[in-house]
N, C-alpha and C. Protein backbone atom coordinates (compact mmCIF):
# COMPACT_ATOMS: atom_id res chain seq x y z
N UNK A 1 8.52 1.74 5.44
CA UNK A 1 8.50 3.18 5.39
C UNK A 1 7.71 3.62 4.15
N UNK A 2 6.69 4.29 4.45
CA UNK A 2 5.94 4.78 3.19
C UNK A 2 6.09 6.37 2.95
N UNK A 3 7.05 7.09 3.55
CA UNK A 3 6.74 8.47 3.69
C UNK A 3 6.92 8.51 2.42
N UNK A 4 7.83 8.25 1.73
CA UNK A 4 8.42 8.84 -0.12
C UNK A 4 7.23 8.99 -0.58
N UNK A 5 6.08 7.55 -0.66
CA UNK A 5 5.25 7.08 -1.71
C UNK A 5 4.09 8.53 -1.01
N UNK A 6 4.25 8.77 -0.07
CA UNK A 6 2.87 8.90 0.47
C UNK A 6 3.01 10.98 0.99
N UNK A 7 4.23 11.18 0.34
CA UNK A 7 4.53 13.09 0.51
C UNK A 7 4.31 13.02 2.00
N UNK A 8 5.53 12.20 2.78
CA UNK A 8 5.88 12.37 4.10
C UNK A 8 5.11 12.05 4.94
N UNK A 9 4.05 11.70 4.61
CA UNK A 9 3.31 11.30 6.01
C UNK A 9 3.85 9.92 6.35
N UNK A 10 3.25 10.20 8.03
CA UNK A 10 3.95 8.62 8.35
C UNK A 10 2.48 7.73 8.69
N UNK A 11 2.89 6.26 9.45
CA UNK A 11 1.82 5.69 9.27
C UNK A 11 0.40 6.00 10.28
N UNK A 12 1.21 6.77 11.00
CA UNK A 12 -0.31 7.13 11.91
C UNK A 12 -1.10 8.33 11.36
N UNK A 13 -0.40 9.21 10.16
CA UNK A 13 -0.98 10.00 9.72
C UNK A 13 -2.01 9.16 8.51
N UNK A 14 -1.55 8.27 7.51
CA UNK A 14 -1.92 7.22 7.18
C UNK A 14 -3.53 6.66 7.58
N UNK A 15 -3.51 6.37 8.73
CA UNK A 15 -4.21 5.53 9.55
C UNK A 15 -5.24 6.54 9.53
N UNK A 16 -5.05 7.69 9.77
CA UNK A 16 -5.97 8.98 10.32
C UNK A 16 -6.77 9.35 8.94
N UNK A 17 -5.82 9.90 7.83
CA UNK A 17 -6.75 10.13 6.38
C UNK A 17 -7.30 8.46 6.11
N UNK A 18 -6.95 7.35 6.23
CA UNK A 18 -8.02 6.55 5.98
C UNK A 18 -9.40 6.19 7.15
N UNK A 19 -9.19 6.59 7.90
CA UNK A 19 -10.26 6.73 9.25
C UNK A 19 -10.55 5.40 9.77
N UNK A 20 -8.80 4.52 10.05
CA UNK A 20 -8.68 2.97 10.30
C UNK A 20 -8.45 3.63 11.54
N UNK A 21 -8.96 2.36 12.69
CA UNK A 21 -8.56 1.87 13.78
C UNK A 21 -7.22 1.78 13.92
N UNK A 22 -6.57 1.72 14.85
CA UNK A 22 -5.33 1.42 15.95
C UNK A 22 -5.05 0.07 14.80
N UNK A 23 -5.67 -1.16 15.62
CA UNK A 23 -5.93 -2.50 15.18
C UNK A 23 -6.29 -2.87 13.96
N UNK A 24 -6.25 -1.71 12.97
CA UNK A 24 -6.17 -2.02 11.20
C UNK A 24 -5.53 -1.99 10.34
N UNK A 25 -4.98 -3.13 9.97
CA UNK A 25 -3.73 -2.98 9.06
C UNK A 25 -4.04 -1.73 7.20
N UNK A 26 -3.60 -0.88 6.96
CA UNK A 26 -3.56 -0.53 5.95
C UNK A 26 -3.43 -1.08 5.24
N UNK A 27 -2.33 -2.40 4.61
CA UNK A 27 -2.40 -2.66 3.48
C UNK A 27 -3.89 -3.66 3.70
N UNK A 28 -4.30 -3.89 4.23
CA UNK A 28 -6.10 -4.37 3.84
C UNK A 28 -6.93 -3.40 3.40
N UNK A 29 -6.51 -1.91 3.82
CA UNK A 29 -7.77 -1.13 3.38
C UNK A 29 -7.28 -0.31 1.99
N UNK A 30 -6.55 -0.98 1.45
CA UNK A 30 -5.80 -0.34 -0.24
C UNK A 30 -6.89 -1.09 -1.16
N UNK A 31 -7.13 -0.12 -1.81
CA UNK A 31 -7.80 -0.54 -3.51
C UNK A 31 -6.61 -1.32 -4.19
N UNK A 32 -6.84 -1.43 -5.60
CA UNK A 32 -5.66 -2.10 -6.28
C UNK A 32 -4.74 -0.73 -6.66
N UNK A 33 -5.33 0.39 -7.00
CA UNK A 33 -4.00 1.17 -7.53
C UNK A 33 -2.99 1.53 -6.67
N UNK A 34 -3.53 1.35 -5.09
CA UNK A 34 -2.75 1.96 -3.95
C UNK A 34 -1.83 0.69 -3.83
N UNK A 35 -2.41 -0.38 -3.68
CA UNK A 35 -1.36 -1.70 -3.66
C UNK A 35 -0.39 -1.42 -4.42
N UNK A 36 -1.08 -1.67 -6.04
CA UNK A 36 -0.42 -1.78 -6.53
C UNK A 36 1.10 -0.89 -6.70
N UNK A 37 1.30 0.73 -6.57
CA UNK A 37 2.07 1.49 -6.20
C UNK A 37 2.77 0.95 -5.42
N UNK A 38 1.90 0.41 -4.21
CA UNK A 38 2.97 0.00 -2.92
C UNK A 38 3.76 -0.72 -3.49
N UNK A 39 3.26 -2.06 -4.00
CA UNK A 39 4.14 -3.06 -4.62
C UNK A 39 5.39 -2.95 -5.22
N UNK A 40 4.73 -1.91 -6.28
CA UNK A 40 6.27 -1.53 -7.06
C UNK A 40 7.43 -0.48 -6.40
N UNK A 41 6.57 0.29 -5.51
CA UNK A 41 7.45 0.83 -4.71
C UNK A 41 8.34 0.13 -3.69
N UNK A 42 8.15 -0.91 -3.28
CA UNK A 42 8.71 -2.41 -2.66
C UNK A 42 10.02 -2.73 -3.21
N UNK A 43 9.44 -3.27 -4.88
CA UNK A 43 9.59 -4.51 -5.54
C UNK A 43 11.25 -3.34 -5.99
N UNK A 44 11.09 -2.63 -6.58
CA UNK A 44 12.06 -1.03 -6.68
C UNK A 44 13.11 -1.10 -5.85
N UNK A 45 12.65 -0.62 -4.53
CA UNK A 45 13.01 -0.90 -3.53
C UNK A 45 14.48 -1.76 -3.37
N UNK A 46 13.78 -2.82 -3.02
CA UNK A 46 14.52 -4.29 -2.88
C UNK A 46 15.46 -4.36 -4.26
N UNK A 47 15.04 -3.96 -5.24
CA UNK A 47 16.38 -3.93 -6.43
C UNK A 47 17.74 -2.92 -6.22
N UNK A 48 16.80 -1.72 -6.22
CA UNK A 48 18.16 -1.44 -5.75
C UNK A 48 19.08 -1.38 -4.57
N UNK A 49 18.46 -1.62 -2.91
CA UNK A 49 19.48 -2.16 -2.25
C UNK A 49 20.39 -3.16 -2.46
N UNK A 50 19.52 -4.32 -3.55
CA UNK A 50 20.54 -5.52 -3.72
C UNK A 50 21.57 -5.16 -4.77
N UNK A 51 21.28 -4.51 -5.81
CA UNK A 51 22.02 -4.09 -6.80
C UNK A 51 22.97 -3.08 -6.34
N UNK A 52 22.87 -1.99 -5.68
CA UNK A 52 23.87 -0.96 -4.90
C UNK A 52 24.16 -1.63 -3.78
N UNK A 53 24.27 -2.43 -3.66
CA UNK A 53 24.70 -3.47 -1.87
C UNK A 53 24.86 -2.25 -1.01
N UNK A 54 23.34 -1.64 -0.95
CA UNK A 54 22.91 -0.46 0.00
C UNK A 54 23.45 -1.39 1.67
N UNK A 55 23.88 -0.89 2.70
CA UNK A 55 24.34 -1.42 4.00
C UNK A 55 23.51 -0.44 4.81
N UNK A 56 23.49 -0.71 5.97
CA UNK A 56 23.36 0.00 7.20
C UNK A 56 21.75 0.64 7.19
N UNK A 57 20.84 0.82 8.59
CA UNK A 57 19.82 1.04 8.37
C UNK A 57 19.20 2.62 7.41
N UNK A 58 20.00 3.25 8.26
CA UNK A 58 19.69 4.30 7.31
C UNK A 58 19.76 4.73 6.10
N UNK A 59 21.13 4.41 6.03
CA UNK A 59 21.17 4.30 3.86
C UNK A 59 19.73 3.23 3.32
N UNK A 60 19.06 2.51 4.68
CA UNK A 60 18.28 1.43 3.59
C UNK A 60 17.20 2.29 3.61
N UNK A 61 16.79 3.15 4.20
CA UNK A 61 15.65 4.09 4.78
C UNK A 61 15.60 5.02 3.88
N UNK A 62 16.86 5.84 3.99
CA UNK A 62 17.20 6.89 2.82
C UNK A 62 16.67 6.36 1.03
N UNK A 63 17.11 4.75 0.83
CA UNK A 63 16.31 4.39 -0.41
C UNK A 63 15.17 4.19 -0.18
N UNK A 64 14.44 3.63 0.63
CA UNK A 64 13.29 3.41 0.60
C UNK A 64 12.26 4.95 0.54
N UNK A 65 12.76 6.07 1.26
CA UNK A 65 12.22 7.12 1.26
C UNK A 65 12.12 7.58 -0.59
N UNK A 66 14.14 7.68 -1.41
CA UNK A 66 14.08 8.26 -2.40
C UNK A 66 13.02 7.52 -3.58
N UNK A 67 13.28 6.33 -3.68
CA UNK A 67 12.45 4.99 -4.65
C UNK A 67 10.73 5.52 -4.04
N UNK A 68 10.06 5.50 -2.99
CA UNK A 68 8.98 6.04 -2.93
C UNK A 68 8.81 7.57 -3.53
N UNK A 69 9.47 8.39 -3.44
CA UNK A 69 9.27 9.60 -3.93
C UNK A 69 9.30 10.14 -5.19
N UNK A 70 10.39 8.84 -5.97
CA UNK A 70 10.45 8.93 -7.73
C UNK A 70 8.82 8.25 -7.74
N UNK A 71 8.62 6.95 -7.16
CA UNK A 71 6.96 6.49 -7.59
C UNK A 71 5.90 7.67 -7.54
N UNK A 72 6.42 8.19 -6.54
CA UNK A 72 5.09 9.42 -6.70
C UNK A 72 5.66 10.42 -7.45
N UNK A 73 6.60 11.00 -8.02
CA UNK A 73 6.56 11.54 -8.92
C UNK A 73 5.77 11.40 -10.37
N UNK A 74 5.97 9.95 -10.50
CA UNK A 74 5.83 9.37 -11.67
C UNK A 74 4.12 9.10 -11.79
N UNK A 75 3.40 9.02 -10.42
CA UNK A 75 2.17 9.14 -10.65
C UNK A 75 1.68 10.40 -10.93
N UNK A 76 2.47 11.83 -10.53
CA UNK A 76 1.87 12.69 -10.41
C UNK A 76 2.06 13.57 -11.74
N UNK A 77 3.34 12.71 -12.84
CA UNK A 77 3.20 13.03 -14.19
C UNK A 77 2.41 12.53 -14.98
N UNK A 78 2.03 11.47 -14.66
CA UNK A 78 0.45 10.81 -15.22
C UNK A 78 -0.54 11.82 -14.67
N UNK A 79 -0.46 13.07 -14.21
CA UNK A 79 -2.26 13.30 -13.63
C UNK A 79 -2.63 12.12 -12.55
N UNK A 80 -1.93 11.24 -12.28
CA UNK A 80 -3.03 10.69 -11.22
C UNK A 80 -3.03 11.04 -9.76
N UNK A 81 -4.25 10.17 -9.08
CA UNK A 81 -4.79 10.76 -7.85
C UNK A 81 -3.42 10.21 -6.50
N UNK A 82 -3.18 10.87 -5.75
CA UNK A 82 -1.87 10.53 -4.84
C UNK A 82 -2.41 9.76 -4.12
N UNK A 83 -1.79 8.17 -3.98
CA UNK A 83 -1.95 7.58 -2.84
C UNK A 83 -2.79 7.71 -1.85
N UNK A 84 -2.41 8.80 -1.06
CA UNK A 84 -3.03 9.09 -0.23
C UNK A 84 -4.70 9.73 -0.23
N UNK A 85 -4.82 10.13 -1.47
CA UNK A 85 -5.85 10.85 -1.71
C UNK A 85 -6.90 9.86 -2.56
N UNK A 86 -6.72 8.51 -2.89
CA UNK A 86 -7.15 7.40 -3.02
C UNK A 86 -8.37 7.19 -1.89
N UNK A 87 -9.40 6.72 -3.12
CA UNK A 87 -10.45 6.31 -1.99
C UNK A 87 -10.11 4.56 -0.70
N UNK A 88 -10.61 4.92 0.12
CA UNK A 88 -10.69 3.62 0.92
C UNK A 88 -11.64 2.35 0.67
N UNK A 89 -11.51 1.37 0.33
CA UNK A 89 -12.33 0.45 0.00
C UNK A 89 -13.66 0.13 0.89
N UNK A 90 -14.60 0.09 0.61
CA UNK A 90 -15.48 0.06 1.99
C UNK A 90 -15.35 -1.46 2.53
N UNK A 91 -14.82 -2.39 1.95
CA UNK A 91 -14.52 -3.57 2.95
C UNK A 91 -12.68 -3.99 2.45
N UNK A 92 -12.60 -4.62 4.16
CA UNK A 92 -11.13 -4.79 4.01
C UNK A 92 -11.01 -6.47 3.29
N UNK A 93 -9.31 -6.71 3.25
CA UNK A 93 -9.40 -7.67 2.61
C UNK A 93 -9.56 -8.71 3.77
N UNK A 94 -9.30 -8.62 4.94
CA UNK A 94 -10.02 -9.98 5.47
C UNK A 94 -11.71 -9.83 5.78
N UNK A 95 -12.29 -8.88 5.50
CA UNK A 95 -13.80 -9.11 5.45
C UNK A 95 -14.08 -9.77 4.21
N UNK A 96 -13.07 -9.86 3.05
CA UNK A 96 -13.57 -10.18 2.21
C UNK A 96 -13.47 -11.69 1.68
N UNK A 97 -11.98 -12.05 2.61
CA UNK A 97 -11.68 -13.22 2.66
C UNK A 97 -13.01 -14.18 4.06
N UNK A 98 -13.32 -13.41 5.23
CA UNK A 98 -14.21 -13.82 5.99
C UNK A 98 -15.95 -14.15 4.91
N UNK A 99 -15.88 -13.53 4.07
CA UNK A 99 -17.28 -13.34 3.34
C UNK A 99 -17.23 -14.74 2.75
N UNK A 100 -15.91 -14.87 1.79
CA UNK A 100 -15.45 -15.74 0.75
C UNK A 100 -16.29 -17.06 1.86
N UNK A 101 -15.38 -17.01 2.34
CA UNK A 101 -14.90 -18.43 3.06
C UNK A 101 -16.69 -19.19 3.84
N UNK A 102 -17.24 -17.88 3.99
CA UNK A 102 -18.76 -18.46 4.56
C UNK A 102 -19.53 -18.42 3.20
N UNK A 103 -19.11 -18.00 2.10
CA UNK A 103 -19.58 -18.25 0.84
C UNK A 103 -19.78 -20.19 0.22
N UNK A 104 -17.95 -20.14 0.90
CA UNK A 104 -17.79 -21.42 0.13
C UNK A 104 -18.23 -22.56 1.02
N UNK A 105 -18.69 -22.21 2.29
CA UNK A 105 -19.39 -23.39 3.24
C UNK A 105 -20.52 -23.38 3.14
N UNK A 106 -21.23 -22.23 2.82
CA UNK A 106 -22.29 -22.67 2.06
C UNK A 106 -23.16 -23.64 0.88
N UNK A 107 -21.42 -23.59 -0.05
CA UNK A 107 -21.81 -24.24 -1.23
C UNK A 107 -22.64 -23.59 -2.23
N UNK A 108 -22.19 -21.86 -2.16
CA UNK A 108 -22.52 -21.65 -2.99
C UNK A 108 -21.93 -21.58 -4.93
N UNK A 109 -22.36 -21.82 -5.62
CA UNK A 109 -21.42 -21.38 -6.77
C UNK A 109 -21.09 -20.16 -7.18
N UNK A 110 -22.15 -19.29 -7.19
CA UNK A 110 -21.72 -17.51 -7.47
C UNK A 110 -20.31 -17.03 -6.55
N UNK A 111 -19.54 -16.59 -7.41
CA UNK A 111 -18.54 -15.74 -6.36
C UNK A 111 -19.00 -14.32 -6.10
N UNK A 112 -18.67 -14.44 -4.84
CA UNK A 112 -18.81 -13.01 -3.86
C UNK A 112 -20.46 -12.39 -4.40
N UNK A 113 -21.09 -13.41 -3.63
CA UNK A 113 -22.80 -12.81 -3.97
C UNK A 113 -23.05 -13.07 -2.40
């Protein structure tokens, strides 16, 4: 659930401001600051269900919504740019892992040239 992190949108709205396909996973088309958010919005997450021995789906939903919504608070007292309003990377991470990988059968030494 990303609505907290992301001021309610859900993932097909998601999908639409990044101008992904059906068949494209979002977390491939995140820069590092958007990951990274995600991450800690996760990592957050998962602490405090285990620490409040949060039960039942919705109380886990209900945290996952509130823990995303303090993260974006907290970006948006920094001045920074919202998640959502984050640029899109122009290649995803398996194009980049597909690039890598015909890089290294090449034999080349430069990374990502």
């Amino acid at each position: 659930m990303r609505k907290g992190l992301y001021g309610g949108l859900g993932v097909k709205q998601i999908h639409e401001r990044k101008g992904l396909k059906k068949n494209q996973q979002i977390l491939d088309h995140m820069g590092s600051t958007e990951l990274a958010a995600n991450l800690f919005r996760a990592t957050q997450t998962e602490e405090k269900l285990n620490r409040e021995n949060i039960q039942g789906k919705e109380n886990a939903g209900r945290t996952h919504y509130e823990v995303g919504a303090k993260v974006r608070q907290t970006i948006a007292d920094f001045w920074g740019t919202m998640p959502e309003n984050l640029p899109t990377p122009d290649k995803s991470v398996k194009q980049i892992e597909k690039e890598e990988k015909k890089r290294i059968g090449r034999g080349s030494s430069k990374p990502f040239s």
